[in-house]
N, C-alpha and C. Protein backbone atom coordinates (compact mmCIF):
# COMPACT_ATOMS: atom_id res chain seq x y z
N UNK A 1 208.60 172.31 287.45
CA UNK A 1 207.92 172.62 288.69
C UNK A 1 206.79 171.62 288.94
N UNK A 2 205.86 171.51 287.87
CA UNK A 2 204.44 170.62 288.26
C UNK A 2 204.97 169.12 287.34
N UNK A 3 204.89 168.39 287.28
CA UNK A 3 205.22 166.92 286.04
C UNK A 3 204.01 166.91 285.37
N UNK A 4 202.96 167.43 286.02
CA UNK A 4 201.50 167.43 285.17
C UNK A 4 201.45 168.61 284.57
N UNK A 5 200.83 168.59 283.38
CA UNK A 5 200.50 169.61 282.82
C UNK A 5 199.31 170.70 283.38
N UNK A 6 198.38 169.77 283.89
CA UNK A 6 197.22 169.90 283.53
C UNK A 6 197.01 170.93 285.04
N UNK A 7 197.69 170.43 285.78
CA UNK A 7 197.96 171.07 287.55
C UNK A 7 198.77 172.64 287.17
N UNK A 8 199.86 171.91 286.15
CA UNK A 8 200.22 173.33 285.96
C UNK A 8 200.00 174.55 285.09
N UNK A 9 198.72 174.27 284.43
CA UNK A 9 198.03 174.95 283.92
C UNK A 9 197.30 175.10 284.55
N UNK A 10 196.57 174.90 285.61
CA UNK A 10 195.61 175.36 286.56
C UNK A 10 196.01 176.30 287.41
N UNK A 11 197.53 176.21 287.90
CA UNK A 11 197.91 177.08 289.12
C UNK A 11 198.65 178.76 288.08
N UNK A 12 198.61 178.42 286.86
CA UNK A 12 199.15 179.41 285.64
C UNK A 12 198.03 180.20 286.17
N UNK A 13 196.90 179.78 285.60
CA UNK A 13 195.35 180.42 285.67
C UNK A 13 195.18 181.04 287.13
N UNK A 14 195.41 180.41 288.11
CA UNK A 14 194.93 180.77 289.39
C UNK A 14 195.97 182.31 289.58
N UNK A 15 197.38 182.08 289.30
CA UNK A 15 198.04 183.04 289.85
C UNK A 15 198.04 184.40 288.68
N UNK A 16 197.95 183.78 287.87
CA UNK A 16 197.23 185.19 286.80
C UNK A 16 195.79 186.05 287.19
N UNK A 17 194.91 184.90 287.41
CA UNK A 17 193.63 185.87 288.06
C UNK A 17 194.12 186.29 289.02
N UNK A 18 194.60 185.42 289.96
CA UNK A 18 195.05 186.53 291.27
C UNK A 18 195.57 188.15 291.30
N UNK A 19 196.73 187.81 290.51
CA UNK A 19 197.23 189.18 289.92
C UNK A 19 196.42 190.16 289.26
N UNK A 20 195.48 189.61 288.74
CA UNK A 20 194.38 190.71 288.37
C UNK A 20 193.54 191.12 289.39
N UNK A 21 192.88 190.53 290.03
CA UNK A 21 192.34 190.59 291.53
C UNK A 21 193.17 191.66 292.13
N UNK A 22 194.66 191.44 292.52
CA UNK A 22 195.25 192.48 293.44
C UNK A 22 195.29 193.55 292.70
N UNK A 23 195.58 193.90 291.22
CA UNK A 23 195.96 195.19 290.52
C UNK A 23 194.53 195.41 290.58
N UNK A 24 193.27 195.04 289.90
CA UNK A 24 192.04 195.60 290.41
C UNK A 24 191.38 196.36 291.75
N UNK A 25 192.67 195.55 292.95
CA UNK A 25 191.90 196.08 294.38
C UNK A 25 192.56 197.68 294.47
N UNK A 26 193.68 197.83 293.95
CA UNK A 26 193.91 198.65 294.18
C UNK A 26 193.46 200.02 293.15
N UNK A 27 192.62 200.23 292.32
CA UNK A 27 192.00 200.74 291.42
C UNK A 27 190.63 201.09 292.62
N UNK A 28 190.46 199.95 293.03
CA UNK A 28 188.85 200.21 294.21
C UNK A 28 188.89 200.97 295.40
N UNK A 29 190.47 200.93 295.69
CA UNK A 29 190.80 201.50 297.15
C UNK A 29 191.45 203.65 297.29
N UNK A 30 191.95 203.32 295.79
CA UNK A 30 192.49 204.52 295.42
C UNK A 30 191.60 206.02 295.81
N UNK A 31 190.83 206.16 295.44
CA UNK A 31 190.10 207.08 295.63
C UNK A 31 189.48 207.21 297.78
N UNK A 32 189.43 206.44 298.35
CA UNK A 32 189.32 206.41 299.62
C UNK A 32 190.66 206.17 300.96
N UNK A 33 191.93 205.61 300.25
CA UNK A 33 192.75 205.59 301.23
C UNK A 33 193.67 206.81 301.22
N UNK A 34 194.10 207.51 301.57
CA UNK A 34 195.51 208.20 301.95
C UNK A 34 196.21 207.96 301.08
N UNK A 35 196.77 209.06 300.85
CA UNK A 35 198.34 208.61 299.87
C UNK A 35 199.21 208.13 300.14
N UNK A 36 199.07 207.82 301.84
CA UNK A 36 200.39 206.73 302.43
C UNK A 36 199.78 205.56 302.18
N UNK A 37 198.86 204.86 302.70
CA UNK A 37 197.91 203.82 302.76
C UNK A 37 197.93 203.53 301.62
N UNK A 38 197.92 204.06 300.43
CA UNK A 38 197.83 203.56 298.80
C UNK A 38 199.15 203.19 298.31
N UNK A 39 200.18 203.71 298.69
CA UNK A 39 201.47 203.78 298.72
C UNK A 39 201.54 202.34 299.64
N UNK A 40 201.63 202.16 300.42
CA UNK A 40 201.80 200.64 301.83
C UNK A 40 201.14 199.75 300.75
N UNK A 41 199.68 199.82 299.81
CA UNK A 41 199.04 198.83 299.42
C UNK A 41 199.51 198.45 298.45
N UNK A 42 200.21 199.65 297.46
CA UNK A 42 200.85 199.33 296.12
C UNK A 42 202.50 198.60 296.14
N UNK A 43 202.97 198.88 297.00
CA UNK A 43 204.19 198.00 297.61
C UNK A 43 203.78 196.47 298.14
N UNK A 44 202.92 196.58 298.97
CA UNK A 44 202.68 195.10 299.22
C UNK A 44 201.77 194.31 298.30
N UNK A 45 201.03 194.86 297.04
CA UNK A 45 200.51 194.22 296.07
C UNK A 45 201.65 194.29 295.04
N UNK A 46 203.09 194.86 294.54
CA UNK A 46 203.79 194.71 293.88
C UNK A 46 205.00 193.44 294.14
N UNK A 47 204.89 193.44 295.80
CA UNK A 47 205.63 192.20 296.38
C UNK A 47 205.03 191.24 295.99
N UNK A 48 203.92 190.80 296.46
CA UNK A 48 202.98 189.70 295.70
C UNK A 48 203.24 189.20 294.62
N UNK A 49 202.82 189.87 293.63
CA UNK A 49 202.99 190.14 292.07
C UNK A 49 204.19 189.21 291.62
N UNK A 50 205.29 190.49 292.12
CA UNK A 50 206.56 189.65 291.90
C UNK A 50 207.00 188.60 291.72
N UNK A 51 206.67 188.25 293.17
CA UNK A 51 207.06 186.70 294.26
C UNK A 51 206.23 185.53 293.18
N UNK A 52 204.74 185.81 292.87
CA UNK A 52 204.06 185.19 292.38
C UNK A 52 204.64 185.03 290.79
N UNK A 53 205.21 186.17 289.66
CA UNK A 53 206.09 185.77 288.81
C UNK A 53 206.96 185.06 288.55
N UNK A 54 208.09 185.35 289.73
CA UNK A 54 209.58 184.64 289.77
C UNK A 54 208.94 183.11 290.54
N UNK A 55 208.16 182.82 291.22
CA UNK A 55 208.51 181.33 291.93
C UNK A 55 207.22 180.72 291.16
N UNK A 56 206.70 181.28 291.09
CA UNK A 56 205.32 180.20 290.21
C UNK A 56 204.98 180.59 288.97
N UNK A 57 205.05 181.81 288.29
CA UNK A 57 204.38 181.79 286.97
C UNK A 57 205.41 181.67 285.99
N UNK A 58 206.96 181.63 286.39
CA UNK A 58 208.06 182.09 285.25
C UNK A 58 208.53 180.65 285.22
N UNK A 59 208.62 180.10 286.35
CA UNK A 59 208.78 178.54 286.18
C UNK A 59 208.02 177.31 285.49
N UNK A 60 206.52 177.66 285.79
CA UNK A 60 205.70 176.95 284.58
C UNK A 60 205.73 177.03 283.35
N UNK A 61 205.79 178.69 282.95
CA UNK A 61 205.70 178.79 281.17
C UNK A 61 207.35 178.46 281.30
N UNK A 62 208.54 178.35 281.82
CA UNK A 62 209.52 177.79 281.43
C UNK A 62 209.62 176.36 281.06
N UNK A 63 208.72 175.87 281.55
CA UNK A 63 208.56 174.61 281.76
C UNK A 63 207.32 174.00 280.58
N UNK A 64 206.48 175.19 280.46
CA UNK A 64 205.26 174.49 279.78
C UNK A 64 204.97 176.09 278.79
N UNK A 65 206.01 176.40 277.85
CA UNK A 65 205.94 177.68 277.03
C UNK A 65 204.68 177.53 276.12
N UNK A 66 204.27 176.45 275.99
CA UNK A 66 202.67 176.35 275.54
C UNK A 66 201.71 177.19 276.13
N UNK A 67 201.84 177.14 277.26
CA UNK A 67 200.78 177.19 278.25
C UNK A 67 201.23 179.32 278.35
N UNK A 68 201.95 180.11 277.86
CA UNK A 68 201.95 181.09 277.74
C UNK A 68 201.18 181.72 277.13
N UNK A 69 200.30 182.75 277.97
CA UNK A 69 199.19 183.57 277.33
C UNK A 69 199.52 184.70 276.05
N UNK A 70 198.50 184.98 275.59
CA UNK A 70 199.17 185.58 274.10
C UNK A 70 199.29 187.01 274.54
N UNK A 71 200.23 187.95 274.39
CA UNK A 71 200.58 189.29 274.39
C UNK A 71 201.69 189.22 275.78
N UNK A 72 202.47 188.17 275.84
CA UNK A 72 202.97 187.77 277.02
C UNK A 72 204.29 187.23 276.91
N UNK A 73 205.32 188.23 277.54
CA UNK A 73 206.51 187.39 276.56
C UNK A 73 206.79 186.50 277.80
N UNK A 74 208.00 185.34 277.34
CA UNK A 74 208.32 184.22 277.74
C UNK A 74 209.32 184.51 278.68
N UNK A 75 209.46 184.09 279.74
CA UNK A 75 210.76 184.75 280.78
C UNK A 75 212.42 184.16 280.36
């Protein structure tokens, strides 16, 4: 995916915090939205997630299995 390492260890990092960011927002929102509204948010933060696994994070550690965080298996 990246020929650099160093890019693709950066965008590893970026889309991992991200993913923590979205599973965090929805921990913040829980208690104030609707159970539909939490439901709409947890679907469209699980799409994310996903999308962000399969096209950017499963292709780097395929590519750079170094760069796989520890407690994290390898795709």
């Amino acid at each position: 995916m990246f020929a650099d390492r160093e890019v693709a260890k950066q965008m590893l990092e970026a889309a991992l915090t991200a993913s923590g960011h979205l599973d965090r927002s929805l921990l913040a929102i829980k208690d104030v939205c609707s159970p539909e509204e939490l439901h709409l948010a947890k679907r469209a933060v699980g799409e994310c997630m996903g999308e962000m696994l399969l096209e950017l994070i499963n292709p780097i550690l395929k590519q750079y299995p170094d760069l796989t965080p520890s407690g994290m298996k390898t795709p």
